[in-house]
N, C-alpha and C. Protein backbone atom coordinates (compact mmCIF):
# COMPACT_ATOMS: atom_id res chain seq x y z
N UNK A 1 30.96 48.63 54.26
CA UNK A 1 31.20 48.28 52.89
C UNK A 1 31.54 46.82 52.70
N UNK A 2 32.27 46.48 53.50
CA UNK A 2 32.63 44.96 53.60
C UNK A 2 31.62 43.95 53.31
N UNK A 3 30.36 44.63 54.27
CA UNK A 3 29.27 43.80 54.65
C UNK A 3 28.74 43.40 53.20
N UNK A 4 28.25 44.85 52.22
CA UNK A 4 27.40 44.80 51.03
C UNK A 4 28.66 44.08 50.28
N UNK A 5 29.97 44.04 50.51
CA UNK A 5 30.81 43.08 49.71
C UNK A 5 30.33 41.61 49.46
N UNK A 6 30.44 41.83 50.58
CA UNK A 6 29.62 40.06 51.14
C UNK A 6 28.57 39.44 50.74
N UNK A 7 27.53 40.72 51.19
CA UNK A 7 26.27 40.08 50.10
C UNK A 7 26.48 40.18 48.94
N UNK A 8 27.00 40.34 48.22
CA UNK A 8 27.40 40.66 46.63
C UNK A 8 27.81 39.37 46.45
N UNK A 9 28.73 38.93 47.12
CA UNK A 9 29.55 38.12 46.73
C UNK A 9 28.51 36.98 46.62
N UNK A 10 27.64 36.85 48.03
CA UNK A 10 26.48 35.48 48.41
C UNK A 10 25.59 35.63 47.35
N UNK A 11 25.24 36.37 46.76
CA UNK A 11 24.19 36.76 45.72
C UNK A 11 24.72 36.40 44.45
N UNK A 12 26.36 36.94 44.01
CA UNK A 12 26.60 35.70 43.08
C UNK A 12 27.12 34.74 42.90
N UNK A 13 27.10 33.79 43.84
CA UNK A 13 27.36 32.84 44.09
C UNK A 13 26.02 31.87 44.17
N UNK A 14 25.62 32.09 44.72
CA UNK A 14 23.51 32.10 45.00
C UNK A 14 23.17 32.04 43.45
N UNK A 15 23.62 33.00 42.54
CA UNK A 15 22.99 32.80 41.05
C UNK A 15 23.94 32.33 40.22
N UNK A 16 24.97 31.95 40.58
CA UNK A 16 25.83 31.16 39.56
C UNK A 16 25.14 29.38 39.91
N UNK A 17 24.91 29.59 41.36
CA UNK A 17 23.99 28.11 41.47
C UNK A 17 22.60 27.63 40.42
N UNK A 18 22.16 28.91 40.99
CA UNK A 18 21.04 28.62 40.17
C UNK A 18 21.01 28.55 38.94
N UNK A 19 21.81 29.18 37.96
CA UNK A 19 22.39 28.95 36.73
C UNK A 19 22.85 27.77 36.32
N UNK A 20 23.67 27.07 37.31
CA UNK A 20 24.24 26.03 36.93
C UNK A 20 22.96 24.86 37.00
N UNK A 21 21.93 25.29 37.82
CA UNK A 21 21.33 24.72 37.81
C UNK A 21 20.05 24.05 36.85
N UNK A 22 19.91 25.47 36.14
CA UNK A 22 19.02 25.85 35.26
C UNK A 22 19.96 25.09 33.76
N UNK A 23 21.00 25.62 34.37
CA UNK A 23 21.70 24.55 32.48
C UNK A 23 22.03 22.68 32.80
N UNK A 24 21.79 22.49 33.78
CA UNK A 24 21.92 20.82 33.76
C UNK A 24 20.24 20.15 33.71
N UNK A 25 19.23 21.19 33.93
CA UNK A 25 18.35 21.35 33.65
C UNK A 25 17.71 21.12 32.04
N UNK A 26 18.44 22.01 31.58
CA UNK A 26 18.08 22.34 29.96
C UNK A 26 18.83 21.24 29.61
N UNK A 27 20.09 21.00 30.07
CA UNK A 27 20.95 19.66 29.01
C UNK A 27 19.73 18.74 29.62
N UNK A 28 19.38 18.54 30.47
CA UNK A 28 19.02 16.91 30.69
C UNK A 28 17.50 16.92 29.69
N UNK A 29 17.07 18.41 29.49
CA UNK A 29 15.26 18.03 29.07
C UNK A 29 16.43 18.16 27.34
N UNK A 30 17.14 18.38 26.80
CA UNK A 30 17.71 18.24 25.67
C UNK A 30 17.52 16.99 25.65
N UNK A 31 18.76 16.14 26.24
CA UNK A 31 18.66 14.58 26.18
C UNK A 31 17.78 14.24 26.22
N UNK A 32 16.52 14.00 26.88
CA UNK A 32 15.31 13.47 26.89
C UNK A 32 14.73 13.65 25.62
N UNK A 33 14.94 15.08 24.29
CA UNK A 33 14.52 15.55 23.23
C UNK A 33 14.81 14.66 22.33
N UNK A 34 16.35 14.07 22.55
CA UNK A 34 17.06 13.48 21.69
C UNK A 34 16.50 12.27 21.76
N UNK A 35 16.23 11.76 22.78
CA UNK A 35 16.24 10.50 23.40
C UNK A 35 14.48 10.43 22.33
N UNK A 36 13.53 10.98 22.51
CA UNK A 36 12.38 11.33 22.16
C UNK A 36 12.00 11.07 20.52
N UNK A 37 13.57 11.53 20.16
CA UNK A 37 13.49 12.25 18.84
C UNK A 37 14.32 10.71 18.39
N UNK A 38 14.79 9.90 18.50
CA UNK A 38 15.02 8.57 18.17
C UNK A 38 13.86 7.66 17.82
N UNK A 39 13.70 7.55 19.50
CA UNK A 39 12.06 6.78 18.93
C UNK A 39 11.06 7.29 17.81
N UNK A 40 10.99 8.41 17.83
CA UNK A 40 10.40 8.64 16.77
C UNK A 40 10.77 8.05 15.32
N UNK A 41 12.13 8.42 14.91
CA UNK A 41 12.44 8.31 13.49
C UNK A 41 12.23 6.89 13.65
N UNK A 42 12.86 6.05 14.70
CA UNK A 42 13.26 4.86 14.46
C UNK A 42 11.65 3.82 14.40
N UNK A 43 10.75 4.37 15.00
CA UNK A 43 9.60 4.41 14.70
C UNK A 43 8.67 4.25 13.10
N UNK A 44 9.36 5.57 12.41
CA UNK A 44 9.54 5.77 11.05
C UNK A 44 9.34 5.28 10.42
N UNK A 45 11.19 4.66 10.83
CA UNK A 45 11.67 3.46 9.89
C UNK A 45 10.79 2.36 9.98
N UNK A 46 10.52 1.70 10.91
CA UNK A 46 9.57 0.77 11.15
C UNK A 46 8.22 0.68 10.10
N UNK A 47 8.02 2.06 10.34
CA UNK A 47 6.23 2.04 9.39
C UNK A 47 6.73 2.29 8.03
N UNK A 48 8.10 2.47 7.65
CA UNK A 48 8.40 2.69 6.17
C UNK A 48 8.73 1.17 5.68
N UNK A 49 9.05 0.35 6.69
CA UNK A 49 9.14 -1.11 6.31
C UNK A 49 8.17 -2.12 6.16
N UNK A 50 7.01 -1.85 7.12
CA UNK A 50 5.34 -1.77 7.00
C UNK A 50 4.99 -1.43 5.63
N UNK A 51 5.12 -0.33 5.41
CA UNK A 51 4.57 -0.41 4.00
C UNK A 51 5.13 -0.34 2.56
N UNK A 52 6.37 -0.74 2.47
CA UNK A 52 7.22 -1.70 1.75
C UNK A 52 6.74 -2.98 1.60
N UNK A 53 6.80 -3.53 2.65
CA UNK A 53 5.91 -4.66 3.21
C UNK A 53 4.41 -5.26 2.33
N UNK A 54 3.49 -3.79 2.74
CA UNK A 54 2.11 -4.25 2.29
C UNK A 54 2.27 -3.88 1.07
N UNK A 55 3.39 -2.23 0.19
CA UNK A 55 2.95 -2.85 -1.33
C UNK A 55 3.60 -3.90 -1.70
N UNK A 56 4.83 -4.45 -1.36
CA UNK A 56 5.00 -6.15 -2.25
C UNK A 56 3.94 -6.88 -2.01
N UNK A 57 3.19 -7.13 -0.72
CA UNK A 57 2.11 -8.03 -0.39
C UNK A 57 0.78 -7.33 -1.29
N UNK A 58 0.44 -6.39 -1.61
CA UNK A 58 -0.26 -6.03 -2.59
C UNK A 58 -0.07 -6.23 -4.00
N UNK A 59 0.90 -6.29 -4.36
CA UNK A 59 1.20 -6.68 -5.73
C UNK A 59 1.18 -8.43 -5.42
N UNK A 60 1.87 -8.90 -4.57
CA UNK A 60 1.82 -10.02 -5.17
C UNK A 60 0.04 -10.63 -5.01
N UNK A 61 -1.22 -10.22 -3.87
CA UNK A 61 -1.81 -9.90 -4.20
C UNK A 61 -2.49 -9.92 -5.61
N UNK A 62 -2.12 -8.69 -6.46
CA UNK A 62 -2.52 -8.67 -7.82
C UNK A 62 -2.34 -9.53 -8.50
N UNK A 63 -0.71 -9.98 -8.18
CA UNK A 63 -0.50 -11.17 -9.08
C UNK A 63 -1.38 -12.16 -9.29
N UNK A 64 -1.87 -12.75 -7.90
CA UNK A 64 -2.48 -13.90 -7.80
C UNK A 64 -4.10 -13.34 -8.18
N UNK A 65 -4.56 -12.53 -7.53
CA UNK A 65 -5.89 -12.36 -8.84
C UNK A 65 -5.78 -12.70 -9.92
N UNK A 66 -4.62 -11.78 -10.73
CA UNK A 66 -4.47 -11.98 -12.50
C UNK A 66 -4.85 -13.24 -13.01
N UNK A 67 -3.72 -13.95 -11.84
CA UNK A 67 -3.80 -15.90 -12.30
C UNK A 67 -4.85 -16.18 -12.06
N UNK A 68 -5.53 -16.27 -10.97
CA UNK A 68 -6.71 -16.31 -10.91
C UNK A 68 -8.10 -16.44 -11.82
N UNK A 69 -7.84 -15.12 -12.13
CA UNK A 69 -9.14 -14.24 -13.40
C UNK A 69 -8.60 -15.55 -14.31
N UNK A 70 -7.33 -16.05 -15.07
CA UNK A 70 -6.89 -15.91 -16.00
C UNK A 70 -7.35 -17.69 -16.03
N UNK A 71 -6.92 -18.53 -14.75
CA UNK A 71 -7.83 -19.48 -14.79
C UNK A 71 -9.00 -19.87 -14.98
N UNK A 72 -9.58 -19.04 -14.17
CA UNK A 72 -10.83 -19.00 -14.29
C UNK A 72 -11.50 -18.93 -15.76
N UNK A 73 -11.09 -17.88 -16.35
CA UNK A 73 -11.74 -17.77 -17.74
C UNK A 73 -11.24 -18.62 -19.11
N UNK A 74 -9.99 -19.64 -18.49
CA UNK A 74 -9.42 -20.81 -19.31
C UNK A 74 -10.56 -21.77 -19.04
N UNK A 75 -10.99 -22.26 -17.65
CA UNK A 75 -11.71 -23.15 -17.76
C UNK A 75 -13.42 -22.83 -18.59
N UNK A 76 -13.92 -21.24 -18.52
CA UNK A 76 -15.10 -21.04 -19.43
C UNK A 76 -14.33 -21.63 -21.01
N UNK A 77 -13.05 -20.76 -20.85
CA UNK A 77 -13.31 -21.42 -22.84
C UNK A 77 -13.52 -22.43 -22.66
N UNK A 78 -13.11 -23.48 -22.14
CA UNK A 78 -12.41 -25.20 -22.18
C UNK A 78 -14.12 -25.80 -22.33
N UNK A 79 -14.84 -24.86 -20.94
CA UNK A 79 -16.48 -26.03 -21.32
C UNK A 79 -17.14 -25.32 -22.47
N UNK A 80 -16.97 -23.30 -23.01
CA UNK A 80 -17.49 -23.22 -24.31
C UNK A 80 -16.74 -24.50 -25.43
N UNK A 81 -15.61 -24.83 -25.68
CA UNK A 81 -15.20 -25.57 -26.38
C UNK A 81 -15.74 -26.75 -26.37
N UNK A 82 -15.53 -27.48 -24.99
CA UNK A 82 -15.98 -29.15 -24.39
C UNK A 82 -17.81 -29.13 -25.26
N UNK A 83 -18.52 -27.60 -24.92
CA UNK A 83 -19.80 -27.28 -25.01
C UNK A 83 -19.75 -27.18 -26.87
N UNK A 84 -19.41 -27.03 -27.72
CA UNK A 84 -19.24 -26.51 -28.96
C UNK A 84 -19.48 -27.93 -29.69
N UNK A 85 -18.99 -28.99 -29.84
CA UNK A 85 -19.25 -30.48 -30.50
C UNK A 85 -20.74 -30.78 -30.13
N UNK A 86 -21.09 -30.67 -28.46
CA UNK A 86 -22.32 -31.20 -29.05
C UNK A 86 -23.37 -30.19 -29.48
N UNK A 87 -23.36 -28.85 -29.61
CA UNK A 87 -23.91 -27.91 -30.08
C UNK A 87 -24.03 -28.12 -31.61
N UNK A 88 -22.92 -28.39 -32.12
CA UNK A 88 -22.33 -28.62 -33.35
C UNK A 88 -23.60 -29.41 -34.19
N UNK A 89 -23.72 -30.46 -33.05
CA UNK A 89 -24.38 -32.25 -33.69
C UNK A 89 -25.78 -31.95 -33.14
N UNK A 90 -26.20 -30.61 -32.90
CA UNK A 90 -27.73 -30.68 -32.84
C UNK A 90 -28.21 -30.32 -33.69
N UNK A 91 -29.67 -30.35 -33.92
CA UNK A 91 -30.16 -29.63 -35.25
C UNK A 91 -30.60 -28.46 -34.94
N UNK A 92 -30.62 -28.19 -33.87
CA UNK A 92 -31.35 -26.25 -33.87
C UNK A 92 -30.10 -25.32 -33.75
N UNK A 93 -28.93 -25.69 -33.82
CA UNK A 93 -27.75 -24.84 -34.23
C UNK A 93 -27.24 -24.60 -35.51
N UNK A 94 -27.80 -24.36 -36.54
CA UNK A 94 -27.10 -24.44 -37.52
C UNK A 94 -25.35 -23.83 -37.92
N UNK A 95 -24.79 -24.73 -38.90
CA UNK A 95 -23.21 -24.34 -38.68
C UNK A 95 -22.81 -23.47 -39.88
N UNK A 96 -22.50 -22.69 -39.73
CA UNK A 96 -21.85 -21.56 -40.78
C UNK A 96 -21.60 -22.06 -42.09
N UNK A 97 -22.17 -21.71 -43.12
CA UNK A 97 -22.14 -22.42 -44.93
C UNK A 97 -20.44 -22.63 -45.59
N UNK A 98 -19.43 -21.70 -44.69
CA UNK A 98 -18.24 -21.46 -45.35
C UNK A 98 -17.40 -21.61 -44.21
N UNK A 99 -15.96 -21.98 -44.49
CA UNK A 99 -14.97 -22.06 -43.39
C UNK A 99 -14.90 -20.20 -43.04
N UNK A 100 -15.02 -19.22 -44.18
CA UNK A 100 -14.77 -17.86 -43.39
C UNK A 100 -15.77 -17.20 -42.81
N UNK A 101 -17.21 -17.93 -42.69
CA UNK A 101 -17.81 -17.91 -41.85
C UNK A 101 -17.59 -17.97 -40.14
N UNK A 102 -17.27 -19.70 -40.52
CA UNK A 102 -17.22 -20.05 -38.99
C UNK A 102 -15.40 -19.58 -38.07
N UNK A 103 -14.89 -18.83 -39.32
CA UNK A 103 -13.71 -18.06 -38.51
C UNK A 103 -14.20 -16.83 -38.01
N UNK A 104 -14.84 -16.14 -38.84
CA UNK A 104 -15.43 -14.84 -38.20
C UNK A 104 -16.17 -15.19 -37.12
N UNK A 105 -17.41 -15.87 -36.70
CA UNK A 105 -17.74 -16.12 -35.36
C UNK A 105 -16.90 -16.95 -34.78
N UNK A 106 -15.69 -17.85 -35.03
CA UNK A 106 -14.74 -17.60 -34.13
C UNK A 106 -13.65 -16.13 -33.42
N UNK A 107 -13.77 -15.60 -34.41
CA UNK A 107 -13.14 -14.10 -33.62
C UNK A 107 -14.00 -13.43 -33.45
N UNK A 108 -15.21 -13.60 -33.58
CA UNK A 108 -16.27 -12.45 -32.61
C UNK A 108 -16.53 -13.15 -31.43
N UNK A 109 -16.24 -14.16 -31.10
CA UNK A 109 -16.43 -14.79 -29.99
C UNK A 109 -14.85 -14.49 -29.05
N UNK A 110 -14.03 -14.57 -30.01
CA UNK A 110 -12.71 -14.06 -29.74
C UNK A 110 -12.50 -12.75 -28.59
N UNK A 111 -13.37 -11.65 -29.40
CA UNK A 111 -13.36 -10.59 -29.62
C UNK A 111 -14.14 -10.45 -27.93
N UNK A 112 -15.27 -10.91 -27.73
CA UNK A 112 -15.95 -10.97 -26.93
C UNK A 112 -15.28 -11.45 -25.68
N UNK A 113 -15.02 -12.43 -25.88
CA UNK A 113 -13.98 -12.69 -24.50
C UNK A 113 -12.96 -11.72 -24.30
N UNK A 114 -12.31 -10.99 -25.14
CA UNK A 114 -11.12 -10.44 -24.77
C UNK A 114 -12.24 -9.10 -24.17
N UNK A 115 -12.70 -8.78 -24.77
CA UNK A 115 -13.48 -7.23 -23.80
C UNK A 115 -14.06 -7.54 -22.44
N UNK A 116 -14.44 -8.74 -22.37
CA UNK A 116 -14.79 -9.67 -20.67
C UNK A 116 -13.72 -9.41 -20.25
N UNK A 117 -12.58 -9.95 -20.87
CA UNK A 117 -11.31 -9.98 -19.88
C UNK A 117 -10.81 -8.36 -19.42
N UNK A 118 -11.09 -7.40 -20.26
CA UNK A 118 -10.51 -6.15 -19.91
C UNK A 118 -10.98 -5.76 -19.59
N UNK A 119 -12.57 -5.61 -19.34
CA UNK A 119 -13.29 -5.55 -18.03
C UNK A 119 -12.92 -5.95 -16.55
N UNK A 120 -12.69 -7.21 -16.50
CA UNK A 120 -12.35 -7.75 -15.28
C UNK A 120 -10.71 -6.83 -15.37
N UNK A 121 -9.98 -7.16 -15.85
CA UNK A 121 -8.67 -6.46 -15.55
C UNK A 121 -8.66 -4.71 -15.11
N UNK A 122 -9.67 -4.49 -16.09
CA UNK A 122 -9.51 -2.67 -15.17
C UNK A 122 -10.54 -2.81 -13.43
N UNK A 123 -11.07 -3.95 -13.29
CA UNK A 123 -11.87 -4.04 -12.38
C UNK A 123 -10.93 -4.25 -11.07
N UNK A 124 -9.86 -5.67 -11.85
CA UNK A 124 -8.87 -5.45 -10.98
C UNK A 124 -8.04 -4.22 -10.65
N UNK A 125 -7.68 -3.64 -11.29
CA UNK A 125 -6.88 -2.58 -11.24
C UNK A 125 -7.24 -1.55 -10.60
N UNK A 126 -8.41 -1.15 -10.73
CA UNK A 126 -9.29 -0.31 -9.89
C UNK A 126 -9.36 -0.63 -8.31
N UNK A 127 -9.49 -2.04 -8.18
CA UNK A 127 -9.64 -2.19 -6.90
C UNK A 127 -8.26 -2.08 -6.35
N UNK A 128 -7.42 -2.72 -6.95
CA UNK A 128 -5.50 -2.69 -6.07
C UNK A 128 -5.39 -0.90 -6.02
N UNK A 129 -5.48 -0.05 -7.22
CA UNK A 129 -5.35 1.45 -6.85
C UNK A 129 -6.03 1.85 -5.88
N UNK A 130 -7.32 1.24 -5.34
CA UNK A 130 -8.12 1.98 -4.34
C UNK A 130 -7.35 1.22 -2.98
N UNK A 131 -7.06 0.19 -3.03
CA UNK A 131 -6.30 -0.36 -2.02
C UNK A 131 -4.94 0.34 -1.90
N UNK A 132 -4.55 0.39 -2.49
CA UNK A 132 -2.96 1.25 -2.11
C UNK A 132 -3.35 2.66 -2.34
N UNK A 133 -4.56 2.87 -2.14
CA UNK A 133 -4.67 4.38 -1.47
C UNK A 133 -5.87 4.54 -0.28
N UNK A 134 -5.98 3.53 0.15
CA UNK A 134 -6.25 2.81 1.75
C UNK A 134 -5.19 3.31 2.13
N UNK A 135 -3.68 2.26 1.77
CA UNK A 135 -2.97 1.68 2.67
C UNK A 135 -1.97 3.01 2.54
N UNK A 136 -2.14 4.09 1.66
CA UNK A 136 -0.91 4.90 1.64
C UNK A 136 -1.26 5.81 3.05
N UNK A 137 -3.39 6.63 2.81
CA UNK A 137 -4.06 6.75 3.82
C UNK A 137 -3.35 6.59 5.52
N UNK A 138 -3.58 5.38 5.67
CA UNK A 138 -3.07 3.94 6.89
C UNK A 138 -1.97 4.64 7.38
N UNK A 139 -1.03 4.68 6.08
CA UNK A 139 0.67 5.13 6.70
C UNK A 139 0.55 6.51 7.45
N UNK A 140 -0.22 7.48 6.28
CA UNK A 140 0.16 9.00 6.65
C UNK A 140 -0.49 8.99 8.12
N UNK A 141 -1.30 8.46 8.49
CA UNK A 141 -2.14 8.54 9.72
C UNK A 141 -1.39 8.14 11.07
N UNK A 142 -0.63 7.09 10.31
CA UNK A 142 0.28 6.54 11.17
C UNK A 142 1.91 7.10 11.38
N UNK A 143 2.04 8.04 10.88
CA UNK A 143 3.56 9.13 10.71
C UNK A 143 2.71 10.01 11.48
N UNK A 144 1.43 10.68 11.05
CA UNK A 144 1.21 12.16 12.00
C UNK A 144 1.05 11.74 13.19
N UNK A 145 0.66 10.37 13.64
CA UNK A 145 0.43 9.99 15.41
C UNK A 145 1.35 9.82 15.86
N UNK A 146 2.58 8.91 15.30
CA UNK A 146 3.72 8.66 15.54
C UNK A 146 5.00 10.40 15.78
N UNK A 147 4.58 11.65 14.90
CA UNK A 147 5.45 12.77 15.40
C UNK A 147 4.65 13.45 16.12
């Protein structure tokens, strides 16, 4: 009886090892989880600052189109205008009989530029929305590789 005492005893002792072994085991692949699970978020954070990042750089972006467009179509009035005197002083232009004449084709000309311009502006706009849904695209692609 002694004997099977004995082995009893070696047997749990034998599996309290292996137990102990099996849980410094599990803590250490834990830590490694944790350890895992840092880089990741902190990762995250990184690509959430990325694209913070690209929409201010996208707007400002827009900004500078706007100015852009907005130059640009100052200098058309400036040569229609610069262009308008000697149009004026030719003879195959004739000039409107009444001052509320030549105001009305000043605001249909008015009129005309401003629908150019809101053209180009939804043109812009169209393109920055399709761009920040590139770049939103970009991110999510870059969170599912990153977990």
């Amino acid at each position: 009886r002694s004997g099977a005492k004995v082995a009893a005893v070696a047997a749990l002792g034998t599996a309290t090892v292996f137990a102990g072994i099996a849980l410094a085991s599990a803590a250490e692949g834990a830590e490694q989880a944790r350890h895992s699970m840092r880089g990741v978020a902190e990762r995250a954070r990184e690509l959430l600052g990325d694209y913070a990042e690209a929409r201010e750089e996208l707007a400002e972006l827009a900004q500078a189109e706007e100015v852009a467009t907005a130059q640009q179509e100052l200098r058309q009035l400036q040569a229609q205008l610069e262009a308008r005197p000697a149009a004026a002083q030719s003879p195959s232009t004739p000039l409107p009989s009444t001052p509320q004449l030549r105001e009305l084709d000043a605001y249909a000309e008015l009129l005309d530029s401003l629908r150019a311009e809101l053209a180009r502006e939804r043109s812009a706009k169209e393109a920055a929305t399709h761009s920040l849904a590139t770049l939103r695209g970009s991110y999510r692609m870059l969170l599912e590789r990153s977990s």
